[in-house]
PDB file of N, CA and C in Angstrom:
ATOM      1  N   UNK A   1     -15.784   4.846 131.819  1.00  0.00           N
ATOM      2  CA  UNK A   1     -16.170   4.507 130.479  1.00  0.00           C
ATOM      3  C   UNK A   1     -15.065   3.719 129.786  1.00  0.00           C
ATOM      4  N   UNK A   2     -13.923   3.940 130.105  1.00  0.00           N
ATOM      5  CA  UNK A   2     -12.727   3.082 129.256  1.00  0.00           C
ATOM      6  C   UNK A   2     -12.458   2.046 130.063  1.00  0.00           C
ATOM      7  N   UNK A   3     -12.794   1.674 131.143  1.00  0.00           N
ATOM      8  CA  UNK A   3     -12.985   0.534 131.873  1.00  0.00           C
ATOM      9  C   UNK A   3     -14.131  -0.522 131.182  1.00  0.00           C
ATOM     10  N   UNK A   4     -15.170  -0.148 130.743  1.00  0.00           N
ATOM     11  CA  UNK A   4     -16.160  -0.140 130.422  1.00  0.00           C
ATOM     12  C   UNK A   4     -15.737  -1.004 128.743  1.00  0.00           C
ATOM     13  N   UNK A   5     -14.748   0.324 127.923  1.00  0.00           N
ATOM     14  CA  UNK A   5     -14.638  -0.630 126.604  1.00  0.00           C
ATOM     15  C   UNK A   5     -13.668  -1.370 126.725  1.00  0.00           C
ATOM     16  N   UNK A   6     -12.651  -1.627 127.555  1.00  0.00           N
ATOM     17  CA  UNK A   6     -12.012  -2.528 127.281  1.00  0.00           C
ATOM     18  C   UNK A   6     -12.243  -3.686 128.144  1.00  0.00           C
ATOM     19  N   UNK A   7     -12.948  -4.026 129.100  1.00  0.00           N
ATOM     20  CA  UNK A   7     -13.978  -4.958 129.099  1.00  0.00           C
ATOM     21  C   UNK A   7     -14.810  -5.706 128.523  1.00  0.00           C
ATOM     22  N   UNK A   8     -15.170  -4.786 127.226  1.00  0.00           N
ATOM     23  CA  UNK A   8     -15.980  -5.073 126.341  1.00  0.00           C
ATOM     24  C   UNK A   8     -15.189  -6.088 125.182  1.00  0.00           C
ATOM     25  N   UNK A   9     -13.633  -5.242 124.913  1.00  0.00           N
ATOM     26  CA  UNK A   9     -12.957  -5.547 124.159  1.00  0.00           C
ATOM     27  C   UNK A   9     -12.407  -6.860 124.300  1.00  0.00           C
ATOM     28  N   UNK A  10     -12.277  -7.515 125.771  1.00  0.00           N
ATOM     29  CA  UNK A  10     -11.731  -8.760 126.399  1.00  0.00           C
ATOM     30  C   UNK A  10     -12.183  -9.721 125.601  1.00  0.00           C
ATOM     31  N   UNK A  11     -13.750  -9.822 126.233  1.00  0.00           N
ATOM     32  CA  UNK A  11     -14.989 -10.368 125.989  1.00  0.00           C
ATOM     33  C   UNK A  11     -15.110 -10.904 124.738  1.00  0.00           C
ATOM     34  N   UNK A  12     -15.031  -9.860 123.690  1.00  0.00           N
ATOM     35  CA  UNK A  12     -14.765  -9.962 122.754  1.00  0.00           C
ATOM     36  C   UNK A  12     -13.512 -11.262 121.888  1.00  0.00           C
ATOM     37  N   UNK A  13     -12.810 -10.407 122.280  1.00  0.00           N
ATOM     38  CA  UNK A  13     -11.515 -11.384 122.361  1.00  0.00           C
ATOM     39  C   UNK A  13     -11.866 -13.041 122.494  1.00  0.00           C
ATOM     40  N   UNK A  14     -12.141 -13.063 123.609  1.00  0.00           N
ATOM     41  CA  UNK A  14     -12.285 -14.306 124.473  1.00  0.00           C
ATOM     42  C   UNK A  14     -13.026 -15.114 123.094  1.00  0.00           C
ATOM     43  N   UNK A  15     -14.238 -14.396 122.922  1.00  0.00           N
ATOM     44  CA  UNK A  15     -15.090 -15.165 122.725  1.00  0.00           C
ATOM     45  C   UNK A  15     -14.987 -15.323 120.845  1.00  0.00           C
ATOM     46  N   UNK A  16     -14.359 -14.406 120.517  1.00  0.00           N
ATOM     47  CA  UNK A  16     -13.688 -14.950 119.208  1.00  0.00           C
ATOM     48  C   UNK A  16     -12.903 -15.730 119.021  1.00  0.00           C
ATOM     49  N   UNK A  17     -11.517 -16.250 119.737  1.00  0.00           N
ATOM     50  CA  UNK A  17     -10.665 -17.192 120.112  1.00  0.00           C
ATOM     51  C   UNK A  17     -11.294 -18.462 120.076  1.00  0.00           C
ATOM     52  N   UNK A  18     -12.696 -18.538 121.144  1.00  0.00           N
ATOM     53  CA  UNK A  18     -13.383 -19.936 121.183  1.00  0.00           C
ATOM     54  C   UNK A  18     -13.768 -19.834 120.139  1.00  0.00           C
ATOM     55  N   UNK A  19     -14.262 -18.974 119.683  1.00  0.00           N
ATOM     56  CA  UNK A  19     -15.896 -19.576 118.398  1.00  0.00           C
ATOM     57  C   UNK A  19     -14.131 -20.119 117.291  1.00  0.00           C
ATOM     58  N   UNK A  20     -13.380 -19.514 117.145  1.00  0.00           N
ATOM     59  CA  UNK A  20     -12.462 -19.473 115.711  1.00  0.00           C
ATOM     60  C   UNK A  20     -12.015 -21.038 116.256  1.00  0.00           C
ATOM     61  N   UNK A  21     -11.944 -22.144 117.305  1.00  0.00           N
ATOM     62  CA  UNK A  21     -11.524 -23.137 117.730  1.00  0.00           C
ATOM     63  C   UNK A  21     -12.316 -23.817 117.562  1.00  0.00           C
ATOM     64  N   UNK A  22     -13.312 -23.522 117.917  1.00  0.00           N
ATOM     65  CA  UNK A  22     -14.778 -24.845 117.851  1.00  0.00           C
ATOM     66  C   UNK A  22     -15.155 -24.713 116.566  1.00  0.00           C
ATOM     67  N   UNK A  23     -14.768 -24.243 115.400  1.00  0.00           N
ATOM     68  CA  UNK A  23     -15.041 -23.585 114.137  1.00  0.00           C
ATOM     69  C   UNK A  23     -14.092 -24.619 113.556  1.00  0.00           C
ATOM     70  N   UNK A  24     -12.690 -24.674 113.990  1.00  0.00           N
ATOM     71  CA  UNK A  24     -11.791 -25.428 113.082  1.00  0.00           C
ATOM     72  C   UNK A  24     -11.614 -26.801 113.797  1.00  0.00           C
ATOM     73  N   UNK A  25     -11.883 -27.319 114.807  1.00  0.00           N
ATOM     74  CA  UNK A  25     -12.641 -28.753 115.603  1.00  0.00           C
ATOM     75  C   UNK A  25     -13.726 -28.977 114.730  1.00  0.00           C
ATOM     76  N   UNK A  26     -14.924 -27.644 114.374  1.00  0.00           N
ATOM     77  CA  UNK A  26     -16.154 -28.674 113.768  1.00  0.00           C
ATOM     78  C   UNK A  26     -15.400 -28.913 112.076  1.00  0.00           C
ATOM     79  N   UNK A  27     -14.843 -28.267 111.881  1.00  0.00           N
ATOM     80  CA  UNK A  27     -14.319 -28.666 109.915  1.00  0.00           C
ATOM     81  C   UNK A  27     -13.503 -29.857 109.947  1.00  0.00           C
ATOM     82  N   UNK A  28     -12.845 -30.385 111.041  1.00  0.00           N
ATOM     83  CA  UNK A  28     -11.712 -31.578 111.226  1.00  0.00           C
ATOM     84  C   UNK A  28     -13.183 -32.511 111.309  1.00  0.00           C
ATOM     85  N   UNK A  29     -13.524 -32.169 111.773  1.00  0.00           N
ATOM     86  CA  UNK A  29     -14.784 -33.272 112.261  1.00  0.00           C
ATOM     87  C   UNK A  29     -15.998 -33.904 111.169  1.00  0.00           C
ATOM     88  N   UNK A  30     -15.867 -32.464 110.236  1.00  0.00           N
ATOM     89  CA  UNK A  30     -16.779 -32.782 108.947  1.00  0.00           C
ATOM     90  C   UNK A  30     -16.620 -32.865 107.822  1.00  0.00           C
ATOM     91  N   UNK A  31     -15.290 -33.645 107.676  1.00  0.00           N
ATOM     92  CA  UNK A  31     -14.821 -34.010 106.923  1.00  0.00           C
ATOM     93  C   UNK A  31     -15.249 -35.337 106.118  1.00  0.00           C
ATOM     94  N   UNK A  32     -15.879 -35.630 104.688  1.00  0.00           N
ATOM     95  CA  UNK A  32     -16.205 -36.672 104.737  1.00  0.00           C
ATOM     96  C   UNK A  32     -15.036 -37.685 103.931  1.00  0.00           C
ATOM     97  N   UNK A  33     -14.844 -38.706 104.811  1.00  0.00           N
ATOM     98  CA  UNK A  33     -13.569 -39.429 104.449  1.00  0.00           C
ATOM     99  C   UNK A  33     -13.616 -40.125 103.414  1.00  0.00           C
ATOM    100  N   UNK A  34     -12.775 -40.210 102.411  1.00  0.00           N
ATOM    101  CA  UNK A  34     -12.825 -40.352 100.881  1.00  0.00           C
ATOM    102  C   UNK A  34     -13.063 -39.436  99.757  1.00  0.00           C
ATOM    103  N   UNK A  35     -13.803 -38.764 100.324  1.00  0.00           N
ATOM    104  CA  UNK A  35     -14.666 -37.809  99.548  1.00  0.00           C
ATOM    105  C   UNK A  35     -13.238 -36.604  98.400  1.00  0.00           C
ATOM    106  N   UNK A  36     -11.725 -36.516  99.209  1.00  0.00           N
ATOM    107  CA  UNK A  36     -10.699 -35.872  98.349  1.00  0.00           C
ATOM    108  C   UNK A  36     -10.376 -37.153  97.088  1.00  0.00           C
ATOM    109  N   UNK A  37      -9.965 -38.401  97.642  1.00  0.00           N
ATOM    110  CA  UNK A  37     -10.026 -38.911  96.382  1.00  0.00           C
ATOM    111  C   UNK A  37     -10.975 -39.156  95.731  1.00  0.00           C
ATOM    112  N   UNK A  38     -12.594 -39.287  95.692  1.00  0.00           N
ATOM    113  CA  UNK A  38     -13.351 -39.691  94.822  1.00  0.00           C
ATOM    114  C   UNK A  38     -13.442 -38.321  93.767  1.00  0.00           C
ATOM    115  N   UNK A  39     -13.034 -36.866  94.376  1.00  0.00           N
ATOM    116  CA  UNK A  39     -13.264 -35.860  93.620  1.00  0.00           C
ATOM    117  C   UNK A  39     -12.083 -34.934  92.864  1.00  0.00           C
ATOM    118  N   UNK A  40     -11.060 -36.193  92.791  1.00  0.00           N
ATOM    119  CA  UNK A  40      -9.777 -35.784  92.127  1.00  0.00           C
ATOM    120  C   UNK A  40      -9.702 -36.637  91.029  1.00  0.00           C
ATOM    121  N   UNK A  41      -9.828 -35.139  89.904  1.00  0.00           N
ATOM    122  CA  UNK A  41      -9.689 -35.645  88.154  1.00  0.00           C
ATOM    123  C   UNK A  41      -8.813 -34.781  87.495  1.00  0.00           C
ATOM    124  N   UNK A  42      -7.381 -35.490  86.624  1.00  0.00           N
ATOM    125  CA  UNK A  42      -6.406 -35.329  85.956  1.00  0.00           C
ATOM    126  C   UNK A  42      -7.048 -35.560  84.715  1.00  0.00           C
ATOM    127  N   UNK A  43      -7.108 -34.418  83.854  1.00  0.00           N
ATOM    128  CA  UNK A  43      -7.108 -34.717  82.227  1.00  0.00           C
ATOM    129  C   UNK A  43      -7.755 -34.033  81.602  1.00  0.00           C
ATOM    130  N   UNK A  44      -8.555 -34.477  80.492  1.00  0.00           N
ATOM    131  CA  UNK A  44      -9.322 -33.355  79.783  1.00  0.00           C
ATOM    132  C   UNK A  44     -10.433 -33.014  80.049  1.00  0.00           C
ATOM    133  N   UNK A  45     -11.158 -32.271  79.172  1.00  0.00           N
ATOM    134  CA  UNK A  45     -12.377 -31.253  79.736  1.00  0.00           C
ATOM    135  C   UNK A  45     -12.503 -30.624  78.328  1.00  0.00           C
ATOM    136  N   UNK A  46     -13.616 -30.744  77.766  1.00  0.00           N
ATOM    137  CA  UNK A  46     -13.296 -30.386  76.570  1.00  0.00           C
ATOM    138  C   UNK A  46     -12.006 -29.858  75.886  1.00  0.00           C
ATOM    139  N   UNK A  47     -11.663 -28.254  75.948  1.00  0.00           N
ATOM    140  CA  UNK A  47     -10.511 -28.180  75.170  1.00  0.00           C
ATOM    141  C   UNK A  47      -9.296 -27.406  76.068  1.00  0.00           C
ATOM    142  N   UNK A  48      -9.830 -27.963  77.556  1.00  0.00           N
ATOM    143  CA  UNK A  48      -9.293 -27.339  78.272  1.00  0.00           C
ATOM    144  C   UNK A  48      -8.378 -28.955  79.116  1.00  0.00           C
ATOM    145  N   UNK A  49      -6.726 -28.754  79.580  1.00  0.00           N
ATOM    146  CA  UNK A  49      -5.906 -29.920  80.074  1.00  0.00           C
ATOM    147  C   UNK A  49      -5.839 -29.505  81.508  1.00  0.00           C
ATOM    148  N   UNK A  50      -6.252 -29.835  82.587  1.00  0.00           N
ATOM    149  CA  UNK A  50      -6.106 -29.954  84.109  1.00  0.00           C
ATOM    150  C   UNK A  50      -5.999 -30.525  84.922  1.00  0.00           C
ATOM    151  N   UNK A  51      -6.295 -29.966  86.207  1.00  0.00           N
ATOM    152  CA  UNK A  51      -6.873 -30.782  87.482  1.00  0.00           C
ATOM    153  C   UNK A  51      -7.707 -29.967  88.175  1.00  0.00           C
ATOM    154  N   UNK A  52      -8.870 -31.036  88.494  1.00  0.00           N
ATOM    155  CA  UNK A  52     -10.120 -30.645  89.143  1.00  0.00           C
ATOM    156  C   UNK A  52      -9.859 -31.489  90.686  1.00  0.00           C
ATOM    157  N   UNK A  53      -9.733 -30.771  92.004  1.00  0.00           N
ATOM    158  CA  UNK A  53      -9.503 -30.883  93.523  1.00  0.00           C
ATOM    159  C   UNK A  53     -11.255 -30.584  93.990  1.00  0.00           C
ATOM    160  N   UNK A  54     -11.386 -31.734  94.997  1.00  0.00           N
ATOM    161  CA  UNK A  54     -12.372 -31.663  95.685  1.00  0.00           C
ATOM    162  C   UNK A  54     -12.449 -32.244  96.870  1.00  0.00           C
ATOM    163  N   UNK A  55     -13.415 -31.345  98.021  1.00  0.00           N
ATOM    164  CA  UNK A  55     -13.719 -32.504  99.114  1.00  0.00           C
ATOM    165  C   UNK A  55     -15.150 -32.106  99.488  1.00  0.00           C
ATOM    166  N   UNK A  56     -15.967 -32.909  99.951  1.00  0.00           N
ATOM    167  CA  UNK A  56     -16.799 -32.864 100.693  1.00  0.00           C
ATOM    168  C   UNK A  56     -16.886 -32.805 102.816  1.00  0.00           C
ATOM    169  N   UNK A  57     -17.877 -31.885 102.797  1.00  0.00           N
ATOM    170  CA  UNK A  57     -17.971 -31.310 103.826  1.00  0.00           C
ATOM    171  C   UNK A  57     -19.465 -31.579 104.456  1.00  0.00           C
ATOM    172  N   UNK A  58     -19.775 -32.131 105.816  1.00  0.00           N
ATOM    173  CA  UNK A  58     -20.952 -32.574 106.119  1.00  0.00           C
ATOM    174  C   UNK A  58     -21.579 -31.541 107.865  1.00  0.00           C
ATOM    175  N   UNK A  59     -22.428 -31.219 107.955  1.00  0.00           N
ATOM    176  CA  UNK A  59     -23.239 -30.477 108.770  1.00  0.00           C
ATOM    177  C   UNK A  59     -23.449 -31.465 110.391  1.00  0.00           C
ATOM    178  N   UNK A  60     -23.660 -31.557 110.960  1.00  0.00           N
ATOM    179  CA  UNK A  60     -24.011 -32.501 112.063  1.00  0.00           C
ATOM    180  C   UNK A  60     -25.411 -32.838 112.122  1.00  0.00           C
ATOM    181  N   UNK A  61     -26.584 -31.701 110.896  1.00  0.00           N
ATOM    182  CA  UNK A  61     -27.456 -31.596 110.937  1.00  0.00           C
ATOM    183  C   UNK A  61     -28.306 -32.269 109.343  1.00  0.00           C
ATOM    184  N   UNK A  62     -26.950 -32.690 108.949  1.00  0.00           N
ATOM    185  CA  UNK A  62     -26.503 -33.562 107.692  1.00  0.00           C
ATOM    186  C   UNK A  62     -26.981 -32.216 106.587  1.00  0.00           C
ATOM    187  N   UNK A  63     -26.419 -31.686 106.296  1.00  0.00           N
ATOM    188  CA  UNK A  63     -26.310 -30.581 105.182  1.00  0.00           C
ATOM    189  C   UNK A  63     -25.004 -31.256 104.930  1.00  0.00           C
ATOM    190  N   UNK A  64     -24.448 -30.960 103.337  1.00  0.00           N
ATOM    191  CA  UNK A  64     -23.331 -30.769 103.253  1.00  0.00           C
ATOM    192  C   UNK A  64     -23.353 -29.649 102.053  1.00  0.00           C
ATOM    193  N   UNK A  65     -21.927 -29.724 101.646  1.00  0.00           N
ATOM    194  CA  UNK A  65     -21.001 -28.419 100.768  1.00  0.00           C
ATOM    195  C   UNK A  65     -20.024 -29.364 100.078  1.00  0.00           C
ATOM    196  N   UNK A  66     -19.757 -29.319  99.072  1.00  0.00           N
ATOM    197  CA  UNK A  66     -18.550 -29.696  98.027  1.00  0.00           C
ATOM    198  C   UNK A  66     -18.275 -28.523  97.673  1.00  0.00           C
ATOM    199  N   UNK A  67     -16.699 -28.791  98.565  1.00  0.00           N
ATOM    200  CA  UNK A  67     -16.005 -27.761  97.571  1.00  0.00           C
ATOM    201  C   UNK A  67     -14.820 -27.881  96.641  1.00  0.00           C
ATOM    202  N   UNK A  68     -14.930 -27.362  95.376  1.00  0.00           N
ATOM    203  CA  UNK A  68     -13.977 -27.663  94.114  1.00  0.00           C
ATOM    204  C   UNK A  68     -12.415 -26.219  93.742  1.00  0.00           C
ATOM    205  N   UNK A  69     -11.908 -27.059  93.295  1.00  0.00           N
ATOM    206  CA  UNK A  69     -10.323 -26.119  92.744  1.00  0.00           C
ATOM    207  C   UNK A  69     -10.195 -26.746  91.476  1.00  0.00           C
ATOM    208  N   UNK A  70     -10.135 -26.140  90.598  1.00  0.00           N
ATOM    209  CA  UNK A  70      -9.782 -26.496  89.458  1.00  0.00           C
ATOM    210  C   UNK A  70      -8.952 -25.402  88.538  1.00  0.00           C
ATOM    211  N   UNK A  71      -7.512 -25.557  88.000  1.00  0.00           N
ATOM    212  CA  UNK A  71      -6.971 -25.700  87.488  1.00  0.00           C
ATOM    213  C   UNK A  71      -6.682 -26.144  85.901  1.00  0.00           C
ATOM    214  N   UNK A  72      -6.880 -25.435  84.596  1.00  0.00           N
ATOM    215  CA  UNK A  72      -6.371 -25.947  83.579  1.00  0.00           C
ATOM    216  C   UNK A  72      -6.180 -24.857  82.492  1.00  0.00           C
ATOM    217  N   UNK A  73      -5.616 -25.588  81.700  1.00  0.00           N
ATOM    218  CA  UNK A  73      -4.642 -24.175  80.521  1.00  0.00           C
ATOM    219  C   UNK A  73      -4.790 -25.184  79.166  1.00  0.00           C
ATOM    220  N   UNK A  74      -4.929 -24.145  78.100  1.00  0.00           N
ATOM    221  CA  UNK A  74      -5.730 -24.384  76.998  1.00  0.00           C
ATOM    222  C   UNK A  74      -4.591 -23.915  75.933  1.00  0.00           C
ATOM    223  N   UNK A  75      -3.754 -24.467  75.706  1.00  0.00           N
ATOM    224  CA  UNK A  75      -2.687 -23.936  74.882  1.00  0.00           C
ATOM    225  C   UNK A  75      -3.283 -23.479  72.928  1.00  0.00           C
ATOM    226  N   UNK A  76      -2.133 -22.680  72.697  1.00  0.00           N
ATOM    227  CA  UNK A  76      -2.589 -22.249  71.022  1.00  0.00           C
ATOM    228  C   UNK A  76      -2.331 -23.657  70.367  1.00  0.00           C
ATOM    229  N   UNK A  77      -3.634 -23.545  69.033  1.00  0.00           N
ATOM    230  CA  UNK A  77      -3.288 -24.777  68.291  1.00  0.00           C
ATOM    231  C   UNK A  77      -2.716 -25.088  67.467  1.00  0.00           C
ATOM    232  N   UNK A  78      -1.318 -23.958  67.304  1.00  0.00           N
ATOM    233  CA  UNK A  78       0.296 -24.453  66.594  1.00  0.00           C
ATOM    234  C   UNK A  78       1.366 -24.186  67.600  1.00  0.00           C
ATOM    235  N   UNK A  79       1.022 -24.874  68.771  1.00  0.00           N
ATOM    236  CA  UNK A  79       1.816 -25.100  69.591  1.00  0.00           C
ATOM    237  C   UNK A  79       2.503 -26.732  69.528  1.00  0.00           C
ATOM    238  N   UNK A  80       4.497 -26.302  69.624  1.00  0.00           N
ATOM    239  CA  UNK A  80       5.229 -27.686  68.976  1.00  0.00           C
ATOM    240  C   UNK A  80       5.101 -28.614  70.335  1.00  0.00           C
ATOM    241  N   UNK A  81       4.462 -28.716  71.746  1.00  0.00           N
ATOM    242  CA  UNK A  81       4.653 -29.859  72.208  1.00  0.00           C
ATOM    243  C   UNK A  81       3.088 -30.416  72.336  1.00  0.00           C
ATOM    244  N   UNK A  82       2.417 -31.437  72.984  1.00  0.00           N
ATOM    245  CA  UNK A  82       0.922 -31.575  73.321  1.00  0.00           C
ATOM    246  C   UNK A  82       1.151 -32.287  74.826  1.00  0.00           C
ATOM    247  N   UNK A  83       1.120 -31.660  75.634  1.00  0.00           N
ATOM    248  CA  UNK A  83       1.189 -31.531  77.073  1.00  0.00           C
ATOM    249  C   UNK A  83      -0.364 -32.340  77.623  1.00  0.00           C
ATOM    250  N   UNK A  84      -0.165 -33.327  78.057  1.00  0.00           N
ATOM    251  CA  UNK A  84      -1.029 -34.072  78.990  1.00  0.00           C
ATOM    252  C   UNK A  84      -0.781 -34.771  80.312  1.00  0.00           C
ATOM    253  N   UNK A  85      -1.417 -34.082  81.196  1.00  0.00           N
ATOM    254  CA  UNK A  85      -1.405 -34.744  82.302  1.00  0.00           C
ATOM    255  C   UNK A  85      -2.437 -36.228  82.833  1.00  0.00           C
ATOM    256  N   UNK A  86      -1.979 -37.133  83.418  1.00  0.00           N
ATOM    257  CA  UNK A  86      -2.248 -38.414  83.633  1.00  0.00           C
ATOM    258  C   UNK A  86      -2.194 -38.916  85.141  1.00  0.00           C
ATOM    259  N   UNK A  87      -3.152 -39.469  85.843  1.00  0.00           N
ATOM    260  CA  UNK A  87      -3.777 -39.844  87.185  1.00  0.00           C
ATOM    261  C   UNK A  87      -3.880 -41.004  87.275  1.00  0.00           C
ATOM    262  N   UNK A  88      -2.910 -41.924  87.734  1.00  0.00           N
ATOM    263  CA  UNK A  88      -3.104 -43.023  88.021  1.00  0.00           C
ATOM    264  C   UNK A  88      -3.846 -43.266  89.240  1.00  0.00           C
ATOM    265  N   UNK A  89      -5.016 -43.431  89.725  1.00  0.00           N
ATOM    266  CA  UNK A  89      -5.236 -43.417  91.156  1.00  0.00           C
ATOM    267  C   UNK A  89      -5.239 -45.091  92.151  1.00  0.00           C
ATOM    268  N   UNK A  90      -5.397 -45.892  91.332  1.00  0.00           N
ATOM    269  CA  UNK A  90      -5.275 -47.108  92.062  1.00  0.00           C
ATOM    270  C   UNK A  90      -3.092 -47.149  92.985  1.00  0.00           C
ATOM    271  N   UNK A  91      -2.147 -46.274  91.688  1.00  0.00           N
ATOM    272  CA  UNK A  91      -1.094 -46.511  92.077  1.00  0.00           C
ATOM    273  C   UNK A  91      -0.806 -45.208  92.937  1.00  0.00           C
ATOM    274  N   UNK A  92      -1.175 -44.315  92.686  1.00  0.00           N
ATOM    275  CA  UNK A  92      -1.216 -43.021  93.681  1.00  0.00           C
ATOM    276  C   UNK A  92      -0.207 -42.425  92.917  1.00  0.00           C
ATOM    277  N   UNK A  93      -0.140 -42.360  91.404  1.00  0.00           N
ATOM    278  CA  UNK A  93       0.910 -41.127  90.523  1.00  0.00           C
ATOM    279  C   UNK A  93       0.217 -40.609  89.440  1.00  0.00           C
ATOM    280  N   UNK A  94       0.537 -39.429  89.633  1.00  0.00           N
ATOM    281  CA  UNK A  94       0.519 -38.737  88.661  1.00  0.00           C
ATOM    282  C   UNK A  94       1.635 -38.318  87.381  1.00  0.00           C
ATOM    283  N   UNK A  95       1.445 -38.608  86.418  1.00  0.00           N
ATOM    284  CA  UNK A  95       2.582 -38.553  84.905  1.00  0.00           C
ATOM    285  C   UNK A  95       1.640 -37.253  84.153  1.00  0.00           C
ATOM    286  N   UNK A  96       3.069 -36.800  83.320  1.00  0.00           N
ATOM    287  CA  UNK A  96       2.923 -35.680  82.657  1.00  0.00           C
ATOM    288  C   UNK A  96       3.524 -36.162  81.153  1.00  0.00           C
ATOM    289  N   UNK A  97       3.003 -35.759  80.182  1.00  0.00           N
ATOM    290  CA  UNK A  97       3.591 -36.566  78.698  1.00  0.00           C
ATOM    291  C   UNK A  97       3.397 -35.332  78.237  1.00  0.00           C
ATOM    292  N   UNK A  98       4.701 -35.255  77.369  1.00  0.00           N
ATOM    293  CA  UNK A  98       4.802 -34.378  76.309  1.00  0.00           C
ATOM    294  C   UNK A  98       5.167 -34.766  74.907  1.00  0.00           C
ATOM    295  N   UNK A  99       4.098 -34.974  74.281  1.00  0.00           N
ATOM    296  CA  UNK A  99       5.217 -35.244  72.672  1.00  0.00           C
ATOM    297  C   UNK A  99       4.199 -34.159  71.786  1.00  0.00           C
ATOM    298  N   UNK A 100       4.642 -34.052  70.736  1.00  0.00           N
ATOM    299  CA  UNK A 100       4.906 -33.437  69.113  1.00  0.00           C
ATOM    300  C   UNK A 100       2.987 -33.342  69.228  1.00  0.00           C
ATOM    301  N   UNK A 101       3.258 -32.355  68.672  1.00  0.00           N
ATOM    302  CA  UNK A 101       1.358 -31.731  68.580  1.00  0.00           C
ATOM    303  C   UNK A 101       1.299 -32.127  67.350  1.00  0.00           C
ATOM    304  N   UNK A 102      -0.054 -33.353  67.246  1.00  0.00           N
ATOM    305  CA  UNK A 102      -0.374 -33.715  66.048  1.00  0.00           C
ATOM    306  C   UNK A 102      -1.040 -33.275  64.980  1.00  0.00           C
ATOM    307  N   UNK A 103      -1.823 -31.868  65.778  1.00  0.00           N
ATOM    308  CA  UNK A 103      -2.354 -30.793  64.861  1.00  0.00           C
ATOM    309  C   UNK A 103      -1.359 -29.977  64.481  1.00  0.00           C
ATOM    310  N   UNK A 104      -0.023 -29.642  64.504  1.00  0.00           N
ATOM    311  CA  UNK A 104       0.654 -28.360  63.578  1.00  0.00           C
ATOM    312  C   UNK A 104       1.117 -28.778  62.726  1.00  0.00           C
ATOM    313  N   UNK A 105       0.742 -27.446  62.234  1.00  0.00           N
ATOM    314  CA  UNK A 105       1.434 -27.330  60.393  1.00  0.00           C
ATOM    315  C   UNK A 105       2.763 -27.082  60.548  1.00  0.00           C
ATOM    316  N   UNK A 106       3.043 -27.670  59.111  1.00  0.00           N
ATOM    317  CA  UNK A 106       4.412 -27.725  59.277  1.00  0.00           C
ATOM    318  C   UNK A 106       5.089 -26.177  58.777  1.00  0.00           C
ATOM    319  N   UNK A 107       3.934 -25.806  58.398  1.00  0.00           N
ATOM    320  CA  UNK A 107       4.431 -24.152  58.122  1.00  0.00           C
ATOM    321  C   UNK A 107       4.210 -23.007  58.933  1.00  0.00           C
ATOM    322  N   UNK A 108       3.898 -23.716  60.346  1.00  0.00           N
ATOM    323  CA  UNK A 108       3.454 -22.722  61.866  1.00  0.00           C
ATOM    324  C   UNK A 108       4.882 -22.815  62.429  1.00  0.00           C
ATOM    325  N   UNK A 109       6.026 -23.165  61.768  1.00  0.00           N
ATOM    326  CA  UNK A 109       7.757 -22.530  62.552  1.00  0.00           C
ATOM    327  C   UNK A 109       8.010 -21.299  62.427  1.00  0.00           C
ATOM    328  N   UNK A 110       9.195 -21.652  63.137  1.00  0.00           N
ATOM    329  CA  UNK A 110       9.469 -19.918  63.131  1.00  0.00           C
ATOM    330  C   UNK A 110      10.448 -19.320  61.252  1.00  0.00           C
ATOM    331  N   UNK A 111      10.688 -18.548  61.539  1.00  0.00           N
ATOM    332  CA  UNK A 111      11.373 -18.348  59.698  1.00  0.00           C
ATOM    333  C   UNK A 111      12.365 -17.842  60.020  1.00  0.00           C
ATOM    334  N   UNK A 112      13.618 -17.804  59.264  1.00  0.00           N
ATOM    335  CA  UNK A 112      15.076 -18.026  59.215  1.00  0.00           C
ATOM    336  C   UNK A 112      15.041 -16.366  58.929  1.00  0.00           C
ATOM    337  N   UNK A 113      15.818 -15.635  58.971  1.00  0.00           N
ATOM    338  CA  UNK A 113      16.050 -14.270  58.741  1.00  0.00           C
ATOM    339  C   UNK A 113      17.592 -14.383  57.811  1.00  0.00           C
ATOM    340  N   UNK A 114      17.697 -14.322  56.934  1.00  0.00           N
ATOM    341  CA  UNK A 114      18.938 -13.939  55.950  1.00  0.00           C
ATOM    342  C   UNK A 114      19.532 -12.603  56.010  1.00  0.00           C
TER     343      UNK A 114
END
C-alpha cells in the first residue's frame, strides 16, 4: 500500500511540474504585444492622482482577459504641496511636480505656541 501512495505521489509530481511549464510557455505566448503600453495611464481620475498598469492576455481559442493595477492617493484639501504625476509616452518618462496647493487657506497652518 505505501508503494502504492508514493507512486501515486510521483505521478503527481511529474505531472504538476509539466502542467505548471506548459502553463507559463502558454502566458509568454499570450501575450498581446503592445497591449502594456496602450494600457498605461499617469494622472488624474476624478479626485483621485495615479497610475493605472495594464496588459492584455489572448486564448489560442481567441478569448482574452485584461488585466489592470491601479494605484492612486487622494490627499486632504489643506494639504501645502499639489503632487502630480506626468507620462510622457512618446519619450518613455515619467515626471512628478510638486508645487503650492492652490486650494489652501491661508489659515490651514500650523499655529505658533507662546
Amino acid at each position: 500500500m505505501a508503494n502504492t501512495a508514493r507512486g501515486v505521489q510521483s505521478v503527481a509530481k511529474a505531472v504538476t511540474k509539466t502542467g505548471a511549464t506548459k502553463a507559463v510557455k502558454g502566458v509568454g505566448n499570450s501575450y498581446v504585444p503592445g497591449s502594456f503600453s496602450k494600457n498605461l495611464v499617469v494622472g488624474e481620475g476624478g479626485e483621485f492622482k495615479g497610475v493605472k498598469v495594464g496588459a492584455e492576455f489572448k486564448t489560442p481559442k481567441g478569448r482574452g482577459v485584461l488585466v489592470k493595477g491601479i494605484v492612486g492617493y487622494h490627499g486632504q484639501p489643506n494639504r501645502r504641496l499639489d503632487i502630480t504625476p506626468e507620462l510622457n509616452k512618446a519619450q518613455k518618462k515619467l515626471s512628478v511636480h510638486a508645487t503650492p496647493n492652490p486650494h489652501r487657506r491661508a489659515s490651514a497652518g500650523t499655529k505658533l505656541k507662546r
